[in-house]
N, C-alpha and C. Protein backbone atom coordinates (compact mmCIF):
# COMPACT_ATOMS: atom_id res chain seq x y z
N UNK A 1 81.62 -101.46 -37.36
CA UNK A 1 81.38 -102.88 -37.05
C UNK A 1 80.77 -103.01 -35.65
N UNK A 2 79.33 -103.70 -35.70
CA UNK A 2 78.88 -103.54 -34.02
C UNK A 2 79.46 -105.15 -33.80
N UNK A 3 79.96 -105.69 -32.28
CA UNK A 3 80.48 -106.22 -31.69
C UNK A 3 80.25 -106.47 -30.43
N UNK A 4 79.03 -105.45 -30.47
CA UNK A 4 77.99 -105.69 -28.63
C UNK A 4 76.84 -105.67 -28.89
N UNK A 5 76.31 -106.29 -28.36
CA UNK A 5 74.59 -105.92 -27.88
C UNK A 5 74.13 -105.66 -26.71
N UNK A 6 73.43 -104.56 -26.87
CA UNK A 6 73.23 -104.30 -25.46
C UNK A 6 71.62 -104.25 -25.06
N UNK A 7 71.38 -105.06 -24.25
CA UNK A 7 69.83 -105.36 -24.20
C UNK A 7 69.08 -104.05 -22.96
N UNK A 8 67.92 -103.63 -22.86
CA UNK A 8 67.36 -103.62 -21.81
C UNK A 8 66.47 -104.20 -21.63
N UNK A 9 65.61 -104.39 -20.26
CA UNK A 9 65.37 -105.83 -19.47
C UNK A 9 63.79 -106.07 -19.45
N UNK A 10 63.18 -104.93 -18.86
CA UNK A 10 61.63 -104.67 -19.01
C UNK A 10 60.83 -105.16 -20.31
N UNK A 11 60.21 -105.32 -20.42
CA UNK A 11 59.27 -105.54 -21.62
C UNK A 11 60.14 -105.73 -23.18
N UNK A 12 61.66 -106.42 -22.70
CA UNK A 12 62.38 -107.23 -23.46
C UNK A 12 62.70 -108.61 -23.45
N UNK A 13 63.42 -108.26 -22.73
CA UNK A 13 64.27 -109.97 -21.82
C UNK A 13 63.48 -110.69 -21.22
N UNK A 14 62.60 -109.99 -19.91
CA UNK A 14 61.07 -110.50 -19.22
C UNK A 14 60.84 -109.45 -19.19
N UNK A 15 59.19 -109.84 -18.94
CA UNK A 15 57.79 -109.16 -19.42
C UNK A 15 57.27 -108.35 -17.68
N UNK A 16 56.87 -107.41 -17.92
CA UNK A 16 56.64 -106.84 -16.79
C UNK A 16 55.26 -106.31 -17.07
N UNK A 17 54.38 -106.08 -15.91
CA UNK A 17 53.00 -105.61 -15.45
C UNK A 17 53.45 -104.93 -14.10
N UNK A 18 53.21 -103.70 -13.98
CA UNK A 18 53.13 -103.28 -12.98
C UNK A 18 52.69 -103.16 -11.68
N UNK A 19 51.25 -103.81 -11.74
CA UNK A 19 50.42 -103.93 -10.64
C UNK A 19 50.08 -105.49 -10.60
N UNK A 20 50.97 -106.66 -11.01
CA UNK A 20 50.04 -107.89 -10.85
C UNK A 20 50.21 -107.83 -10.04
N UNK A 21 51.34 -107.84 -8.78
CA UNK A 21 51.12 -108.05 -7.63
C UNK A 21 50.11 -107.81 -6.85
N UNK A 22 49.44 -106.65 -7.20
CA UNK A 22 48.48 -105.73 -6.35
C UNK A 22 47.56 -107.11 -6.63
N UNK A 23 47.19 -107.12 -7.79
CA UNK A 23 45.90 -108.01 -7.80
C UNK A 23 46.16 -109.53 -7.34
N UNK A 24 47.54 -110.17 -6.90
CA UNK A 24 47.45 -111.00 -5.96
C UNK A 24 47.21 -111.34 -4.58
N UNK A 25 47.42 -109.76 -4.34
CA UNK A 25 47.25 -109.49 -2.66
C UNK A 25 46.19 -109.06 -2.69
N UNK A 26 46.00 -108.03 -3.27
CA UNK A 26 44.20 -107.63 -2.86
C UNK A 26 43.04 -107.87 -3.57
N UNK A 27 41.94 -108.14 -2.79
CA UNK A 27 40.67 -108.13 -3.40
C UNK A 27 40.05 -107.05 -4.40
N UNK A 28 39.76 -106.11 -3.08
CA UNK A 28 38.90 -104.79 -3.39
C UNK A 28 39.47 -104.41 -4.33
N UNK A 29 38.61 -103.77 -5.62
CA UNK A 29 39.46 -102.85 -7.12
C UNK A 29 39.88 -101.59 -6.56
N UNK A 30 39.01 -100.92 -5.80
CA UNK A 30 39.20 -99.61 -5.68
C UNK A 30 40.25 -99.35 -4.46
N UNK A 31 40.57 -100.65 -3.90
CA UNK A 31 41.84 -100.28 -2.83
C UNK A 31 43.15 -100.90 -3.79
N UNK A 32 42.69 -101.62 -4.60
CA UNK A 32 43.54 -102.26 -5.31
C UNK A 32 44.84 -100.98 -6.57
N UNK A 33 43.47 -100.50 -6.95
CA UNK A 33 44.04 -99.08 -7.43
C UNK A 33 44.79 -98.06 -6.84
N UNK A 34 44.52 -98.07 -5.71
CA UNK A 34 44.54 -96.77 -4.70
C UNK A 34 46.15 -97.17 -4.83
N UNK A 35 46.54 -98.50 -4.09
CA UNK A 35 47.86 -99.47 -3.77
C UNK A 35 48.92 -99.16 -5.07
N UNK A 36 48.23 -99.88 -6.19
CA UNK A 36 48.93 -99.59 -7.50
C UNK A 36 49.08 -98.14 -7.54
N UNK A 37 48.72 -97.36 -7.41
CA UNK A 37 48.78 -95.70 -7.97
C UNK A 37 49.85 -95.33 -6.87
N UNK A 38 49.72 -95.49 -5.68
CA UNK A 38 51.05 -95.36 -4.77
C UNK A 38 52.06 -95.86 -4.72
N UNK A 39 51.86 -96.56 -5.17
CA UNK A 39 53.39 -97.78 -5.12
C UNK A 39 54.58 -97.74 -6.59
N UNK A 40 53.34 -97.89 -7.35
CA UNK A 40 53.76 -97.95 -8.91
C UNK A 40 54.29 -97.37 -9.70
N UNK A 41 53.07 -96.22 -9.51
CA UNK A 41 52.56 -94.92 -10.03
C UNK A 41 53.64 -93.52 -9.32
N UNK A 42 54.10 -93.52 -8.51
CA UNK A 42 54.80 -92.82 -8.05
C UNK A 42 56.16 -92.16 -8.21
N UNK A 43 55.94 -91.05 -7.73
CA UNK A 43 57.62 -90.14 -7.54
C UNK A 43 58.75 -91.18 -6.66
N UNK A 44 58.07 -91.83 -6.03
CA UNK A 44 59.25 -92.57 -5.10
C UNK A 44 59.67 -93.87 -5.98
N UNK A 45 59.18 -94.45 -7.01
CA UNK A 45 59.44 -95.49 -7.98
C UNK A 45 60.29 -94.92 -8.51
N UNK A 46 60.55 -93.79 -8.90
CA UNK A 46 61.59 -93.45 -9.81
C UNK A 46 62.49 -93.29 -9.35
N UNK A 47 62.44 -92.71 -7.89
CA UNK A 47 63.95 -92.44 -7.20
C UNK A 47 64.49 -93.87 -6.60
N UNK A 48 63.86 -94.56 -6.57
CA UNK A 48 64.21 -96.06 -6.13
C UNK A 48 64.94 -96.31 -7.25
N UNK A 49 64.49 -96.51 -8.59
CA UNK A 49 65.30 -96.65 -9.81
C UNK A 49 66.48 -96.06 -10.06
N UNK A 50 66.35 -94.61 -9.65
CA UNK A 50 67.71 -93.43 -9.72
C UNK A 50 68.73 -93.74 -8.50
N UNK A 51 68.14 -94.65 -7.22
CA UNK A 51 69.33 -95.21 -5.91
C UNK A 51 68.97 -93.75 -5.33
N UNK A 52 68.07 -93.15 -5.34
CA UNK A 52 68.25 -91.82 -4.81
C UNK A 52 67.33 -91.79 -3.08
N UNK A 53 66.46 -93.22 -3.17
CA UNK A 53 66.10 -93.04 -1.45
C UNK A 53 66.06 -94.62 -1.41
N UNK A 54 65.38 -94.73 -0.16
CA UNK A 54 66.23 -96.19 -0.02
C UNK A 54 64.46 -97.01 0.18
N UNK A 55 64.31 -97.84 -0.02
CA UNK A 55 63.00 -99.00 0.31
C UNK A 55 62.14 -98.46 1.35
N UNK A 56 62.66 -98.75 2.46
CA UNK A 56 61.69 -98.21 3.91
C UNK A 56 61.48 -96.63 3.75
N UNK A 57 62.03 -95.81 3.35
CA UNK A 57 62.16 -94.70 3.26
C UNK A 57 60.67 -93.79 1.99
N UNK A 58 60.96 -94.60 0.81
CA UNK A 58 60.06 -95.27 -0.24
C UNK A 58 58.17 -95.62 -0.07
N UNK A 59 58.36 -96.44 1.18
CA UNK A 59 57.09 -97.01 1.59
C UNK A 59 57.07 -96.03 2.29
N UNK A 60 57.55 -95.59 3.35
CA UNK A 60 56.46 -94.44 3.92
C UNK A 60 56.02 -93.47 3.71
N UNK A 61 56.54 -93.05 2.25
CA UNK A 61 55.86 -92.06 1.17
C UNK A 61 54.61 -92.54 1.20
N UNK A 62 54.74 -93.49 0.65
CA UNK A 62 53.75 -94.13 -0.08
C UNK A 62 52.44 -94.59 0.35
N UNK A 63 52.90 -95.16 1.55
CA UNK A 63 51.70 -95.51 2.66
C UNK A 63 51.18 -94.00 2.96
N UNK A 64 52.36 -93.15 3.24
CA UNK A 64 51.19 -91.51 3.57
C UNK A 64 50.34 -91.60 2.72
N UNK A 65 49.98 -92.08 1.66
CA UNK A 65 49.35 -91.29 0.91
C UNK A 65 47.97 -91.92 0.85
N UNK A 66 47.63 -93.37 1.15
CA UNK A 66 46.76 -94.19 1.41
C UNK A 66 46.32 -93.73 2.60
N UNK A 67 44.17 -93.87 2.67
CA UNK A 67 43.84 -93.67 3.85
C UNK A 67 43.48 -94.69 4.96
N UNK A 68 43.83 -96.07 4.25
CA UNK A 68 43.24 -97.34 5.61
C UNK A 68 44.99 -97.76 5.91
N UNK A 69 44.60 -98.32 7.14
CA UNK A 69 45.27 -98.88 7.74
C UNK A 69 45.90 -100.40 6.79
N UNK A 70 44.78 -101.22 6.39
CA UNK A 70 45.02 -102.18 5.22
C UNK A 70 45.68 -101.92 4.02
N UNK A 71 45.18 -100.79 3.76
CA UNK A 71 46.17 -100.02 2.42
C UNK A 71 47.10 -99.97 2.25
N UNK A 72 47.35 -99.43 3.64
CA UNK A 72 49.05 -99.40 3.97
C UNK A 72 49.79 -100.86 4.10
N UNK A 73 49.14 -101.73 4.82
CA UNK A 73 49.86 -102.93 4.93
C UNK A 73 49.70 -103.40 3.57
N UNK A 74 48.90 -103.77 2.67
CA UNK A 74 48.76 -104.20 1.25
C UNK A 74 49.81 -103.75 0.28
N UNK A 75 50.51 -102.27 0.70
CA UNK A 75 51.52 -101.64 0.20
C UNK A 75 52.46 -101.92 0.41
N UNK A 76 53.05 -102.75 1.58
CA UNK A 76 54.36 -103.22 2.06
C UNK A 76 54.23 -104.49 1.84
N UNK A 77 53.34 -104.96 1.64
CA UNK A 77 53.75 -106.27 1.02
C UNK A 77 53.57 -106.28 -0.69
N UNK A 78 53.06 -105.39 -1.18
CA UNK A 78 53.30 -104.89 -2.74
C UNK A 78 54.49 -104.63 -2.87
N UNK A 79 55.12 -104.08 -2.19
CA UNK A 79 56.65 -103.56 -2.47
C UNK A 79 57.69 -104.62 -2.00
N UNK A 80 57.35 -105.31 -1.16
CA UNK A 80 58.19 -106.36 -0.62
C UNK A 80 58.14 -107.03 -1.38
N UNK A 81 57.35 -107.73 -2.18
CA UNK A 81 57.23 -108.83 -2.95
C UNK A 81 57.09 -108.61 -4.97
N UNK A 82 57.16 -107.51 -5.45
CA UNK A 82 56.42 -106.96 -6.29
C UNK A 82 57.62 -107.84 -7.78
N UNK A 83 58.78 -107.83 -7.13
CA UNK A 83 59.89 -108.82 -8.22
C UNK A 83 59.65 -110.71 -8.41
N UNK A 84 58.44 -110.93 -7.73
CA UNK A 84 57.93 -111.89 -7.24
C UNK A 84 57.29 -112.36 -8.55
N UNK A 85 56.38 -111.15 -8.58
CA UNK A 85 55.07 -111.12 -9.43
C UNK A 85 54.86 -110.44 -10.40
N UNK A 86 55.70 -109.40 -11.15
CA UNK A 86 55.20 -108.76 -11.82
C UNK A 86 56.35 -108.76 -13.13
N UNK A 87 57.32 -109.44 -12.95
CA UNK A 87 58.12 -110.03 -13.98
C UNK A 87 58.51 -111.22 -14.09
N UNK A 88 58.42 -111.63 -15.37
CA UNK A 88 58.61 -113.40 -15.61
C UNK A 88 59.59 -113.44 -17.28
N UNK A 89 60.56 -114.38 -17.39
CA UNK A 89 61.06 -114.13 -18.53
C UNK A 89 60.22 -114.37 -19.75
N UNK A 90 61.21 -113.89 -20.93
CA UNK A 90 60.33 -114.47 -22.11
C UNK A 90 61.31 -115.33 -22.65
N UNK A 91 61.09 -116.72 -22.59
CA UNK A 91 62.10 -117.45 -23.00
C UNK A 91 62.56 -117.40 -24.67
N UNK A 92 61.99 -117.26 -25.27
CA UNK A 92 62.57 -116.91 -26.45
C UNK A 92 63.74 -116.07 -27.02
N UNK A 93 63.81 -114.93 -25.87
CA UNK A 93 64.87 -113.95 -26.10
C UNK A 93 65.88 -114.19 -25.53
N UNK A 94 66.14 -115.30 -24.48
CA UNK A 94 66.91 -115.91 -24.00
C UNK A 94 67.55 -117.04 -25.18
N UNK A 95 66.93 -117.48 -26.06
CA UNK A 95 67.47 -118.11 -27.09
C UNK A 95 68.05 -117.37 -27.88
N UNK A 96 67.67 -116.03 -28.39
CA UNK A 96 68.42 -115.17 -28.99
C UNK A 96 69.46 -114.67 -28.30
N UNK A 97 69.68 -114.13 -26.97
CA UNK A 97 70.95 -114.24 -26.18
C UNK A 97 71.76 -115.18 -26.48
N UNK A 98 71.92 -116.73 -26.50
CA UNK A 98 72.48 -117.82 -26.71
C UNK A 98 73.07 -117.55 -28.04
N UNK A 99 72.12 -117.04 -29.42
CA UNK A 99 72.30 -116.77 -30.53
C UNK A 99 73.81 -116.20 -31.17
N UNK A 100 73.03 -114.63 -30.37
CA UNK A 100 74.07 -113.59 -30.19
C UNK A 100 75.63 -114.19 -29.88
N UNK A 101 75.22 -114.80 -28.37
CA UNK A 101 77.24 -115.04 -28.14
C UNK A 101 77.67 -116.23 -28.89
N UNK A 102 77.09 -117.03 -29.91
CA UNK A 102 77.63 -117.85 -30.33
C UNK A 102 78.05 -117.26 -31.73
N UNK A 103 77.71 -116.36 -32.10
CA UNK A 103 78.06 -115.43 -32.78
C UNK A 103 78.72 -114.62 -32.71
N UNK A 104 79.69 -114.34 -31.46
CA UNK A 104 80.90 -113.52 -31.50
C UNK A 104 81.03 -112.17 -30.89
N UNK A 105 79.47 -112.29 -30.35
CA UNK A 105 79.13 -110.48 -29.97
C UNK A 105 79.23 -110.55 -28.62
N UNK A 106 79.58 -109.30 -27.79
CA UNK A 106 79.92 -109.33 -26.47
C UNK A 106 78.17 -108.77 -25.72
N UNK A 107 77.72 -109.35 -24.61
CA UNK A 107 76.55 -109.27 -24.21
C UNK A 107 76.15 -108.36 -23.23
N UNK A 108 75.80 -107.11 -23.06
CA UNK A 108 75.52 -106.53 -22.13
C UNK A 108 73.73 -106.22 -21.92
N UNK A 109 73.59 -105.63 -20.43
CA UNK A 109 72.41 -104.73 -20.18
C UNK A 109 72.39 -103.62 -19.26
N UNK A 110 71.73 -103.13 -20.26
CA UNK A 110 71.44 -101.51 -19.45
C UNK A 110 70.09 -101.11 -19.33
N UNK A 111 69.96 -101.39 -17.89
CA UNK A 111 68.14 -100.79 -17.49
C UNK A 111 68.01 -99.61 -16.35
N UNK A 112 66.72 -99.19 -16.67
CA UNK A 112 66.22 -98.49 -15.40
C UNK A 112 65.97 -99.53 -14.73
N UNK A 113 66.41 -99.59 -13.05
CA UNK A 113 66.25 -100.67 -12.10
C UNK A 113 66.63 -100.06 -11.15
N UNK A 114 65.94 -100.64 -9.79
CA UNK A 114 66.37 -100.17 -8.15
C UNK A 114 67.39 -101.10 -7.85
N UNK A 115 68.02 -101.21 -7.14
CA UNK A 115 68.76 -101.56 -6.57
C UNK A 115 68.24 -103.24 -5.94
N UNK A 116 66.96 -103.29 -6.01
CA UNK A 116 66.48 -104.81 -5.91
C UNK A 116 66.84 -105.70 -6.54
N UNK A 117 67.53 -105.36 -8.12
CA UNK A 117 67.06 -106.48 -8.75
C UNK A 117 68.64 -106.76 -9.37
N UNK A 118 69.58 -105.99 -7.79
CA UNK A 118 70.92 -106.59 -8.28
C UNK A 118 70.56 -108.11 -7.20
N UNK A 119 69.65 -108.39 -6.59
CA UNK A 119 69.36 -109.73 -5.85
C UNK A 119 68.86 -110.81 -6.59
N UNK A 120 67.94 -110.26 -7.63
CA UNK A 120 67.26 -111.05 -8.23
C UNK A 120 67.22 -110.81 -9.85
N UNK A 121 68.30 -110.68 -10.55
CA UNK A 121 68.55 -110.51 -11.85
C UNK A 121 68.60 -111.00 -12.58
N UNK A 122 68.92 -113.04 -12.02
CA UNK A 122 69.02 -114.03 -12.53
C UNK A 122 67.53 -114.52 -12.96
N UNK A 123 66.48 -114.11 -12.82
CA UNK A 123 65.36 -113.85 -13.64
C UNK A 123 65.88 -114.01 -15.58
N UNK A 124 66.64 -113.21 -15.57
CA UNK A 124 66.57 -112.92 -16.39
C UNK A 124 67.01 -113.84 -17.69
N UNK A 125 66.68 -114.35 -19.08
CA UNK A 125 66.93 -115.11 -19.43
C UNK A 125 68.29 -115.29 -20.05
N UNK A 126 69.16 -116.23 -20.15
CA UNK A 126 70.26 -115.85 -20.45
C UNK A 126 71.49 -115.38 -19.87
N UNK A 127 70.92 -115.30 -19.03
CA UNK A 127 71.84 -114.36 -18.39
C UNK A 127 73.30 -115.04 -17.91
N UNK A 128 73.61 -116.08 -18.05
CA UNK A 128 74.65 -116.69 -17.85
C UNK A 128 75.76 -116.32 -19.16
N UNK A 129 74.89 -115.89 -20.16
CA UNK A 129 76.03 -115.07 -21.37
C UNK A 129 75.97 -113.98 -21.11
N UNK A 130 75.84 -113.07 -20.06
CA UNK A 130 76.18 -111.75 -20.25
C UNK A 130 77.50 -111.24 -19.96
N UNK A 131 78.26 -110.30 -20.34
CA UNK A 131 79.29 -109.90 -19.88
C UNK A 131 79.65 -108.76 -19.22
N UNK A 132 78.47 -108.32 -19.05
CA UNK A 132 78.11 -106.72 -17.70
C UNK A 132 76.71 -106.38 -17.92
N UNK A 133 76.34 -105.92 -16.83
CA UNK A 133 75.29 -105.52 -16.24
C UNK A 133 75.36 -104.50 -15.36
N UNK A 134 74.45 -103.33 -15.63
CA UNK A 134 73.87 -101.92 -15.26
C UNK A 134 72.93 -101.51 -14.80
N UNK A 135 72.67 -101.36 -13.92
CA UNK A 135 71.71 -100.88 -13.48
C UNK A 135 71.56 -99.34 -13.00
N UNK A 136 70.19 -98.69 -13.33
CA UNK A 136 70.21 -96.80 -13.09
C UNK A 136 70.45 -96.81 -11.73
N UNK A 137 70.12 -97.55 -10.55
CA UNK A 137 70.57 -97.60 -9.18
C UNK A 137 72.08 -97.40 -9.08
N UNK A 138 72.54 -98.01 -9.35
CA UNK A 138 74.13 -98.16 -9.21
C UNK A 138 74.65 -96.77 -9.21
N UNK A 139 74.29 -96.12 -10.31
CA UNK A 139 75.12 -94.95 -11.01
C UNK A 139 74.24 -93.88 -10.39
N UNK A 140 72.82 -93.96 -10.44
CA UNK A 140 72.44 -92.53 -9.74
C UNK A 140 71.83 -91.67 -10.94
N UNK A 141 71.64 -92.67 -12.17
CA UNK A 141 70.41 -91.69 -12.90
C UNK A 141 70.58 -92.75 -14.20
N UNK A 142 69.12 -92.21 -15.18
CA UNK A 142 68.92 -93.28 -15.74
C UNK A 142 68.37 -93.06 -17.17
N UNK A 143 68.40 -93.85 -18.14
CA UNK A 143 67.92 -93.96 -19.46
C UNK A 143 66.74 -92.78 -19.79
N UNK A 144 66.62 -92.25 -20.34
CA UNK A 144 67.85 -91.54 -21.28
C UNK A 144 68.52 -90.47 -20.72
N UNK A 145 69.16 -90.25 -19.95
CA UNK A 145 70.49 -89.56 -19.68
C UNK A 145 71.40 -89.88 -20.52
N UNK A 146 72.67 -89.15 -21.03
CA UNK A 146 73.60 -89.49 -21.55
C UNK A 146 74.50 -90.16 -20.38
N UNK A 147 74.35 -89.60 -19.47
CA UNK A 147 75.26 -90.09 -17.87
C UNK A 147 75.27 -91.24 -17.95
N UNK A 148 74.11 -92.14 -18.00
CA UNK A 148 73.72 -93.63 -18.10
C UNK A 148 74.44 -94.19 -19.10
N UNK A 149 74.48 -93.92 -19.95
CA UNK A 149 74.93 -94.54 -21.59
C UNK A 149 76.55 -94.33 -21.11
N UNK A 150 77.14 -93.21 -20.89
CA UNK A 150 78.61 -93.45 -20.27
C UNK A 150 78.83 -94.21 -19.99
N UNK A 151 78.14 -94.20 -18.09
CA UNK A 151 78.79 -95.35 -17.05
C UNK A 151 78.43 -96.17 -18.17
N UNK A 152 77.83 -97.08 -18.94
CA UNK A 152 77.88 -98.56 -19.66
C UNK A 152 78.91 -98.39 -20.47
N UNK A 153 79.89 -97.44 -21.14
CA UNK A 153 80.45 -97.32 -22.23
C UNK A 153 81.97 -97.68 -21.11
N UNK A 154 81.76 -96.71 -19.96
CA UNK A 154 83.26 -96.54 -19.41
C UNK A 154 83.12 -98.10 -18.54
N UNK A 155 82.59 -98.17 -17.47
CA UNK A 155 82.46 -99.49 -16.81
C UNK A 155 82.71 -100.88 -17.66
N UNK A 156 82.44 -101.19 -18.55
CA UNK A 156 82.77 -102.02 -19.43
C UNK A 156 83.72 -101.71 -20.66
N UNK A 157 84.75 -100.75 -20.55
CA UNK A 157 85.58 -100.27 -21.33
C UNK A 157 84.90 -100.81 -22.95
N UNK A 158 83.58 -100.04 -23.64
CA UNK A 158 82.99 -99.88 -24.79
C UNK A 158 83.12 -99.10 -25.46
N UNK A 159 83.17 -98.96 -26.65
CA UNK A 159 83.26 -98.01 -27.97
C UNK A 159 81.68 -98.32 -28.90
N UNK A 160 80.78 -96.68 -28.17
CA UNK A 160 79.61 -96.52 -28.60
C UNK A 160 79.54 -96.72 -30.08
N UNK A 161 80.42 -96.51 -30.89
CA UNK A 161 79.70 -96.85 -31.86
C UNK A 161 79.99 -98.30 -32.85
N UNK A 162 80.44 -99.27 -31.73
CA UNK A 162 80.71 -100.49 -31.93
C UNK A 162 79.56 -101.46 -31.43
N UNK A 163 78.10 -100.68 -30.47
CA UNK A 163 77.76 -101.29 -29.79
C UNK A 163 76.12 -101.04 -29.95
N UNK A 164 75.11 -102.06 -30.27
CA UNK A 164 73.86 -101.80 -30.64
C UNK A 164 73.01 -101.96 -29.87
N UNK A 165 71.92 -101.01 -29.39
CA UNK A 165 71.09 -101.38 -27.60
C UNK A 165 69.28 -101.71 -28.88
N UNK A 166 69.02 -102.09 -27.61
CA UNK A 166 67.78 -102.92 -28.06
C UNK A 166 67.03 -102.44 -26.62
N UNK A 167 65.79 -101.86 -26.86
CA UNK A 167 65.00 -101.19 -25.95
C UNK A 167 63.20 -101.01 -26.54
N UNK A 168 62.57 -100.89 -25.70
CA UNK A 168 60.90 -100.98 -25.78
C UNK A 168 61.08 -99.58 -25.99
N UNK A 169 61.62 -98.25 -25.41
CA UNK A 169 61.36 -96.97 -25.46
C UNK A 169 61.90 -96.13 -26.08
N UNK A 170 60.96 -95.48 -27.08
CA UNK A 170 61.74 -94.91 -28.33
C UNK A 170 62.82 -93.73 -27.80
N UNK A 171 62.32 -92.98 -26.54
CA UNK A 171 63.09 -92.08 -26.42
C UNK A 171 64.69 -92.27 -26.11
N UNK A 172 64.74 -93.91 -25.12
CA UNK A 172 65.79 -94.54 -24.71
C UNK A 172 66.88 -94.69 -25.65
N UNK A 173 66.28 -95.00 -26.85
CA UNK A 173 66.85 -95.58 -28.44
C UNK A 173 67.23 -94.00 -28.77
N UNK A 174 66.63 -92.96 -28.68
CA UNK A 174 66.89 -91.66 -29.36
C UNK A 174 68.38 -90.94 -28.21
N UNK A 175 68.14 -91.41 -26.85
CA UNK A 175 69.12 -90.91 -26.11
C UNK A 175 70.63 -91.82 -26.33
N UNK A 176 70.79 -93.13 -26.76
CA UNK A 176 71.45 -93.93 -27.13
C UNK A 176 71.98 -93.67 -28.31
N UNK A 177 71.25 -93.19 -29.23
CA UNK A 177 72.04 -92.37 -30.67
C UNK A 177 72.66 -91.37 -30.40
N UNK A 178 71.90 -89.91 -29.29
CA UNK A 178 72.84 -88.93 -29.31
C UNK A 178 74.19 -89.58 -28.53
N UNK A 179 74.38 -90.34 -27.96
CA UNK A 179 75.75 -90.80 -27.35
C UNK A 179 76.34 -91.56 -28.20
N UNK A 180 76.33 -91.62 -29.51
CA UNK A 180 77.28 -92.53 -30.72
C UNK A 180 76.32 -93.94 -30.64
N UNK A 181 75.63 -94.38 -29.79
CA UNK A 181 75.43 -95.98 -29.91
C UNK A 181 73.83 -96.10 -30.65
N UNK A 182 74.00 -96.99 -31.87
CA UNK A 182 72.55 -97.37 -32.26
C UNK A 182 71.62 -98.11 -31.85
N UNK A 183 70.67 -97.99 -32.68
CA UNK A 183 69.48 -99.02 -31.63
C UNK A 183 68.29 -99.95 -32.69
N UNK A 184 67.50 -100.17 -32.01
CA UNK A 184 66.45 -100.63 -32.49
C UNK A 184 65.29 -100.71 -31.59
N UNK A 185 64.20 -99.68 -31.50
CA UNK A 185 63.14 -99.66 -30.67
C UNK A 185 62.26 -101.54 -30.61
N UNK A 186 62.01 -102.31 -29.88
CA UNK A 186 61.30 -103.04 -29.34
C UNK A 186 59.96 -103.07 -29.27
N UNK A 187 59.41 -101.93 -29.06
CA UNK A 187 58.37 -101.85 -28.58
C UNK A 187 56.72 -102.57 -29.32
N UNK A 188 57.23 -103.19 -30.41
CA UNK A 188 55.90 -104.76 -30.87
C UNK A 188 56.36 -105.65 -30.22
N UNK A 189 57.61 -105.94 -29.75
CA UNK A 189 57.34 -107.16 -29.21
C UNK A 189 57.72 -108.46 -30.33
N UNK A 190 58.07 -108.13 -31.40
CA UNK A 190 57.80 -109.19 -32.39
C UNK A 190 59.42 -109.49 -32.40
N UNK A 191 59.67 -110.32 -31.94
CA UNK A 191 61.30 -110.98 -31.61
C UNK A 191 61.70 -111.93 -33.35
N UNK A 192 60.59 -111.82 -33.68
CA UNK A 192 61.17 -112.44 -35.40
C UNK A 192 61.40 -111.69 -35.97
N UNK A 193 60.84 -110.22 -35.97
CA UNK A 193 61.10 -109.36 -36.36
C UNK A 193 62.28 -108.39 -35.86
N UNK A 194 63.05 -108.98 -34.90
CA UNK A 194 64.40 -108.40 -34.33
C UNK A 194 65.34 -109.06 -34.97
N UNK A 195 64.94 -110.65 -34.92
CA UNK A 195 65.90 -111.94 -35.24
C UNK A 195 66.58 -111.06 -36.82
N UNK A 196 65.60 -111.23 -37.39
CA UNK A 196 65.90 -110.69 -38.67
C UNK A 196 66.45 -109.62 -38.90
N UNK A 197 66.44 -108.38 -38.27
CA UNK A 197 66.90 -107.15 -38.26
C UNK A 197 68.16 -107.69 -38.05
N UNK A 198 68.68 -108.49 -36.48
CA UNK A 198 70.07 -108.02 -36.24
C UNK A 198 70.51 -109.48 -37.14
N UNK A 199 69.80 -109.90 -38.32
CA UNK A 199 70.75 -111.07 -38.66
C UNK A 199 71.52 -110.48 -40.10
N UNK A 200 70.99 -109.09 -40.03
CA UNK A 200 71.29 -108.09 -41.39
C UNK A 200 72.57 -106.56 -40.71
N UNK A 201 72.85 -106.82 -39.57
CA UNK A 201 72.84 -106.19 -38.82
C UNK A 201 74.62 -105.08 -39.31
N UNK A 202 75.39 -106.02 -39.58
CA UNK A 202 76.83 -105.32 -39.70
C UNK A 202 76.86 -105.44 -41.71
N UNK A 203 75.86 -105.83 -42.22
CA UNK A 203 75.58 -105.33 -43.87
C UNK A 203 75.68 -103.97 -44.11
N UNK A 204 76.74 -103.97 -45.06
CA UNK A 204 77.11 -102.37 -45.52
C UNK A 204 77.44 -101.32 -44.71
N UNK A 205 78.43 -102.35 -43.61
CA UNK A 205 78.52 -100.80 -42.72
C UNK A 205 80.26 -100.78 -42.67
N UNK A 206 81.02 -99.69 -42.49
CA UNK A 206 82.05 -99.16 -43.14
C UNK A 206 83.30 -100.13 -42.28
């Protein structure tokens, strides 16, 4: 019997682009790229996600790697501002959140995320029904790890195979099965086509 849902946030809940910011701050394409490929694109994005280095620490990777002086400043304000611009909700799935808890199911999320967006999470739609929230910062590593899928199981005292995650990345969904919990890959985008899945969801199951 599933009894949770467990969402992740990116290109589910709200919609993310990686570089709009870039193209709000800068003109030039080819510095514009340069910015995005350092900032974005990078080894230090991931460890920001994993809590493994810290922001300022982050940018001056990153700026090394750019050769103007502008580059570099275009980069610190890409990174300063980048939760600004490059995610916006999708209100619809926020109605299906509403759905869900009026329906009896307990609400969680589990994302790859830095440590930024325990400031600014309320982005997110719905979010006033959730009943925990995870982030790969917190814990120190991230989807698909089994480590990750724990901390959400133990931190919210859960029973994986009571509990169904909903994710854009198939591998995320494949690391979520080897830990007892099922899924349903995301990745069309077609939220009528979820509606329906999870409205079939505890049919024929033991």
């Amino acid at each position: 019997m599933i009894k949770n849902i467990v969402f992740d946030m990116g290109r589910v809940l709200v919609n993310y682009e990686g570089d709009r910011v870039c193209r709000y701050f800068i003109e030039d394409e080819a510095e514009r790229k340069a910015v995005s490929a350092a900032v974005f694109d990078s080894q230090e994005w991931l460890l920001l996600d994993m809590g493994l280095i810290s922001e300022e620490d982050a940018l001056k990777r990153m700026q090394a790697r750019l050769d103007t002086g502008h580059a570099r400043e275009m980069a610190a304000d890409c990174l300063k501002h980048w939760h600004e611009y490059n995610m916006w909700p999708v209100g619809e799935m926020g109605e299906l959140v509403v759905q869900l808890k009026k329906e009896g199911y307990g609400i969680y999320l589990c994302s790859n995320a830095s440590l930024r967006l325990l400031d600014c999470y309320k982005i997110i739609p719905g979010i006033e029904y959730f009943d925990g929230i995870l982030f790969s910062a917190e814990v120190k590593c991230m989807k698909p790890q089994k480590e990750m899928y724990g901390h959400l199981f133990q931190r919210f005292h859960l029973k994986p195979e009571e509990c169904f995650f909903i994710d854009d990345v198939p591998m995320n969904i494949e690391g979520a099965r080897a830990c007892g919990m099922d899924g349903y890959c995301f990745a069309d985008g077609n939220i009528g086509r979820l509606r329906e899945f999870l409205s079939h969801l505890n049919e024929n199951r033991p």
